[in-house]
Protein backbone atom coordinates (compact mmCIF):
# COMPACT_ATOMS: atom_id res chain seq x y z
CA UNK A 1 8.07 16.66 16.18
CA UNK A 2 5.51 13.95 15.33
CA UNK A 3 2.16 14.56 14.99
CA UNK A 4 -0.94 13.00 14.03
CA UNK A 5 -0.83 14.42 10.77
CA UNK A 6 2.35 13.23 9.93
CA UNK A 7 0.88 9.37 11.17
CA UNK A 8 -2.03 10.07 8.39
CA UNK A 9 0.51 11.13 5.85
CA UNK A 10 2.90 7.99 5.99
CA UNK A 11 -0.30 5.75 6.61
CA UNK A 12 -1.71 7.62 3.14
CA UNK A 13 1.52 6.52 1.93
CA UNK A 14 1.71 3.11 3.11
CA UNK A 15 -2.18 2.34 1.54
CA UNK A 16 -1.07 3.58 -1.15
CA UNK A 17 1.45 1.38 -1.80
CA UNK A 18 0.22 -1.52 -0.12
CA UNK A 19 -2.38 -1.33 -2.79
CA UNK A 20 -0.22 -0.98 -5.60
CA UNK A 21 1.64 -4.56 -3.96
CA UNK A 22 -1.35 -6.45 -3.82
CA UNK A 23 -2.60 -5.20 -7.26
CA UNK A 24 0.58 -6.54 -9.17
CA UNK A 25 0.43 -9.62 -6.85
CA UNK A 26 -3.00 -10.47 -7.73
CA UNK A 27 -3.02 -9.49 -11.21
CA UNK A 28 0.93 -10.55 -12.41
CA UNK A 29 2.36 -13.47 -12.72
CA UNK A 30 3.19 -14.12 -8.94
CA UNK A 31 0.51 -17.22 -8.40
CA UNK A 32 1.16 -19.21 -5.92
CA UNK A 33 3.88 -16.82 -4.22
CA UNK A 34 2.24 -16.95 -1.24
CA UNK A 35 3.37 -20.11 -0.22
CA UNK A 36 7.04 -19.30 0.03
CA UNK A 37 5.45 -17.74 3.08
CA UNK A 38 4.11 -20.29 4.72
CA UNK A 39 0.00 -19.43 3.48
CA UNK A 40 -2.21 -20.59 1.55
CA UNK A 41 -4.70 -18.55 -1.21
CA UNK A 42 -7.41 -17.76 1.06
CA UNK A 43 -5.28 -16.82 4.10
CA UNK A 44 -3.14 -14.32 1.72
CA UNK A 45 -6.26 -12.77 0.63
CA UNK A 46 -7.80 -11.80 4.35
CA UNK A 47 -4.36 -11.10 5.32
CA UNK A 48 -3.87 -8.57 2.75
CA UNK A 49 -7.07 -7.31 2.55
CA UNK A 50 -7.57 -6.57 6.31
CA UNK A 51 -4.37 -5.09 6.57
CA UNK A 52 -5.55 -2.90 3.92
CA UNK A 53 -9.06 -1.78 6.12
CA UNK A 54 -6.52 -0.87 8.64
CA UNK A 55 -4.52 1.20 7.09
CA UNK A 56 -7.36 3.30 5.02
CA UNK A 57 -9.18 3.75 8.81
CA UNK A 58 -5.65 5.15 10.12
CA UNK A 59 -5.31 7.28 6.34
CA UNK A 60 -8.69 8.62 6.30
CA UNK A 61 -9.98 9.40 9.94
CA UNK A 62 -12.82 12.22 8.77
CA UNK A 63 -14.18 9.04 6.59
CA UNK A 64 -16.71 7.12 7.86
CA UNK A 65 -15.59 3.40 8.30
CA UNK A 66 -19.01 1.96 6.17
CA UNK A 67 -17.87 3.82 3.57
CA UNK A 68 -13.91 2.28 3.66
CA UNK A 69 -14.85 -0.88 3.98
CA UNK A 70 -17.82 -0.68 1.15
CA UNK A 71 -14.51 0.60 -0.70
CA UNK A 72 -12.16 -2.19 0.19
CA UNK A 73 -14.54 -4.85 -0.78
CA UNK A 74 -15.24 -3.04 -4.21
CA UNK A 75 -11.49 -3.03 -4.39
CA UNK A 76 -11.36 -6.92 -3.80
CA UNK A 77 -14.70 -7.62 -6.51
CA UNK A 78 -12.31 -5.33 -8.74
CA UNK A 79 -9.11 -7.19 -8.35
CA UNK A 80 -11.30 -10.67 -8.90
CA UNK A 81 -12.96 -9.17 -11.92
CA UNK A 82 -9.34 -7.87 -13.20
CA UNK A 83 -8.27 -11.48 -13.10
CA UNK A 84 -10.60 -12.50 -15.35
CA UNK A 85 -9.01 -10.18 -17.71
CA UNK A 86 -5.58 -11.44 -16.71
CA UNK A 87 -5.95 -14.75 -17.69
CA UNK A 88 -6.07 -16.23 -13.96
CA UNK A 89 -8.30 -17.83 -12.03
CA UNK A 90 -10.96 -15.24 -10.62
CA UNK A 91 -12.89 -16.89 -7.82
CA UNK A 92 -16.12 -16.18 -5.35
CA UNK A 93 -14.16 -17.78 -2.65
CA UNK A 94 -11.33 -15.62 -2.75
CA UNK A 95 -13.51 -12.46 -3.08
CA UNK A 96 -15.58 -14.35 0.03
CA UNK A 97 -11.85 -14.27 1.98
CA UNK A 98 -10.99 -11.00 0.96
CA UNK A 99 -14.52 -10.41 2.48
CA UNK A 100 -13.89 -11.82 5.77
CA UNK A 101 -10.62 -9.89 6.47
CA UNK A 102 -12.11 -6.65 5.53
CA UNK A 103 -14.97 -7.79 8.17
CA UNK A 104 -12.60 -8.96 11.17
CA UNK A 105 -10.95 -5.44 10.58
CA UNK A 106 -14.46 -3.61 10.50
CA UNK A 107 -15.63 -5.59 13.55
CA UNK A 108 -12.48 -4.68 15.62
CA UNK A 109 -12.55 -1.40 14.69
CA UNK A 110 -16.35 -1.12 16.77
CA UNK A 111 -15.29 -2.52 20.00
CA UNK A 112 -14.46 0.54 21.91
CA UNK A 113 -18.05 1.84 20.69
CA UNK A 114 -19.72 -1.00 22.70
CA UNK A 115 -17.32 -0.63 25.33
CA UNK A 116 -18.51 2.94 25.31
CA UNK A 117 -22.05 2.33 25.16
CA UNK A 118 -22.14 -0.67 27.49
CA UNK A 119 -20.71 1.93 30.36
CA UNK A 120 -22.96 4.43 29.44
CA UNK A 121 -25.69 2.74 28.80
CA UNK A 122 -25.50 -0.84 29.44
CA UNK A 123 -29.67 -1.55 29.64
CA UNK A 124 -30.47 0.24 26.62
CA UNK A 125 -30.93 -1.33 23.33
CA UNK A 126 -29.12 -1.10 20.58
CA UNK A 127 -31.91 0.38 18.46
CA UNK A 128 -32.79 2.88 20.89
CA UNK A 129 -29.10 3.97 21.30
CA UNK A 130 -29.30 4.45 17.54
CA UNK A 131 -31.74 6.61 17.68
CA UNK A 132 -30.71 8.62 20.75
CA UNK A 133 -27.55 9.21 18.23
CA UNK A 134 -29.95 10.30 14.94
CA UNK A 135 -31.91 12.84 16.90
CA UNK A 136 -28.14 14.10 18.84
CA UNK A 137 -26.73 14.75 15.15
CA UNK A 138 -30.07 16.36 13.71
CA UNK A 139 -30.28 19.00 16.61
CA UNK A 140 -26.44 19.35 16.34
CA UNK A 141 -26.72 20.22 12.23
CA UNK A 142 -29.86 22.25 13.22
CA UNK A 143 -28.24 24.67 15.24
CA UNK A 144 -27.56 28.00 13.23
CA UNK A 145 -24.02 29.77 14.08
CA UNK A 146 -24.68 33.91 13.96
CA UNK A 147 -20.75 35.37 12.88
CA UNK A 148 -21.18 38.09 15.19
CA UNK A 149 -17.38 38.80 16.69
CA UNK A 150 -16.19 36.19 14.67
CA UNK A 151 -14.95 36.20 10.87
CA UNK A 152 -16.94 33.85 8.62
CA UNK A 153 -14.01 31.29 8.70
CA UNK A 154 -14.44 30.45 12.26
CA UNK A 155 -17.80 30.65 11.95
CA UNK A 156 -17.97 28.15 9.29
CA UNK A 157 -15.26 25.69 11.14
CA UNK A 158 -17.78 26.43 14.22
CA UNK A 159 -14.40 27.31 16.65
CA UNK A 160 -15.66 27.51 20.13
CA UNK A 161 -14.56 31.13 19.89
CA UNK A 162 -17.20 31.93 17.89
CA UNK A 163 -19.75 29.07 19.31
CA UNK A 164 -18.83 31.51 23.00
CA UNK A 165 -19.80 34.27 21.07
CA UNK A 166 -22.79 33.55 19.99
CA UNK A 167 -23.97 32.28 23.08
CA UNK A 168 -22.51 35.26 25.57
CA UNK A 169 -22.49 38.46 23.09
CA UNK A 170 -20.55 41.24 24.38
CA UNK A 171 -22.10 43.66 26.74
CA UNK A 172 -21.94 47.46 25.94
């Protein structure tokens, strides 16, 4: 039976070798390929690097999505600084394309957030819905989890066995 693990595993897989693809592509001695396809330089690069955002958001769902796409754009600056090396033509404006992929991906991704937030709370600004958010995850990491009735391991995870526990003990 699928599950969502098994959609994290083959999208793991799929990054993975996506990667690998655009690597060689970039880096061997494929220049120009991309216009057997009907694109041009640019258009290749946000293609494949968006493509590549959404994938590593699907792979990595416990990552935060700053953090891929900070890694997808060091990815591009690498592959543009490897073709330096590689005796092509390393450019700022296919680093800037690469860019703008990774962005339309990273935009895209935030949509059901403001969808969210404009329900919920539509006259509030975005600032103070920030900090609403700051001061909901500092009382959330502030709270202390006693492993009374529950082994340390459920404790730790924070399983709403033990979280009922701790808040209705047992009565003698």
């Amino acid at each position: 039976m699928l599950t969502p693990n098994h959609v994290v595993t083959a999208a793991k897989a799929v990054l993975f070798l996506g990667a690998a693809t655009a690597m060689t592509l970039m880096l061997g001695p494929f220049q120009g390929l991309e216009e057997a396809f009907g694109l041009n330089d640019k258009a290749a690069h946000a293609l494949a690097f968006g493509g590549l955002t959404s994938v590593a958001f699907l792979a990595f769902p416990k990552m935060r999505r700053n953090d891929l796409a900070i890694a997808a754009i060091l990815l591009g600056a690498s592959a543009e600084i490897a073709q330096l090396f590689a005796h092509r033509s390393a450019s700022f404006t296919d680093f800037a394309a690469d860019v703008a992929g990774i962005a339309v991906v990273y935009l895209a991704s935030h949509i059901e957030s403001v969808r969210r937030d404009a329900r919920e709370r539509g006259a509030m600004r975005f600032s103070d819905i920030s900090a609403q958010r700051q001061r909901r995850r500092r009382r959330r990491s502030s709270v202390v989890m006693p492993t009374t009735g529950a082994t340390e391991s459920e404790a730790a995870r924070g399983s709403f066995a033990s979280r009922a526990a701790s808040r209705f003990p047992r009565e003698a």
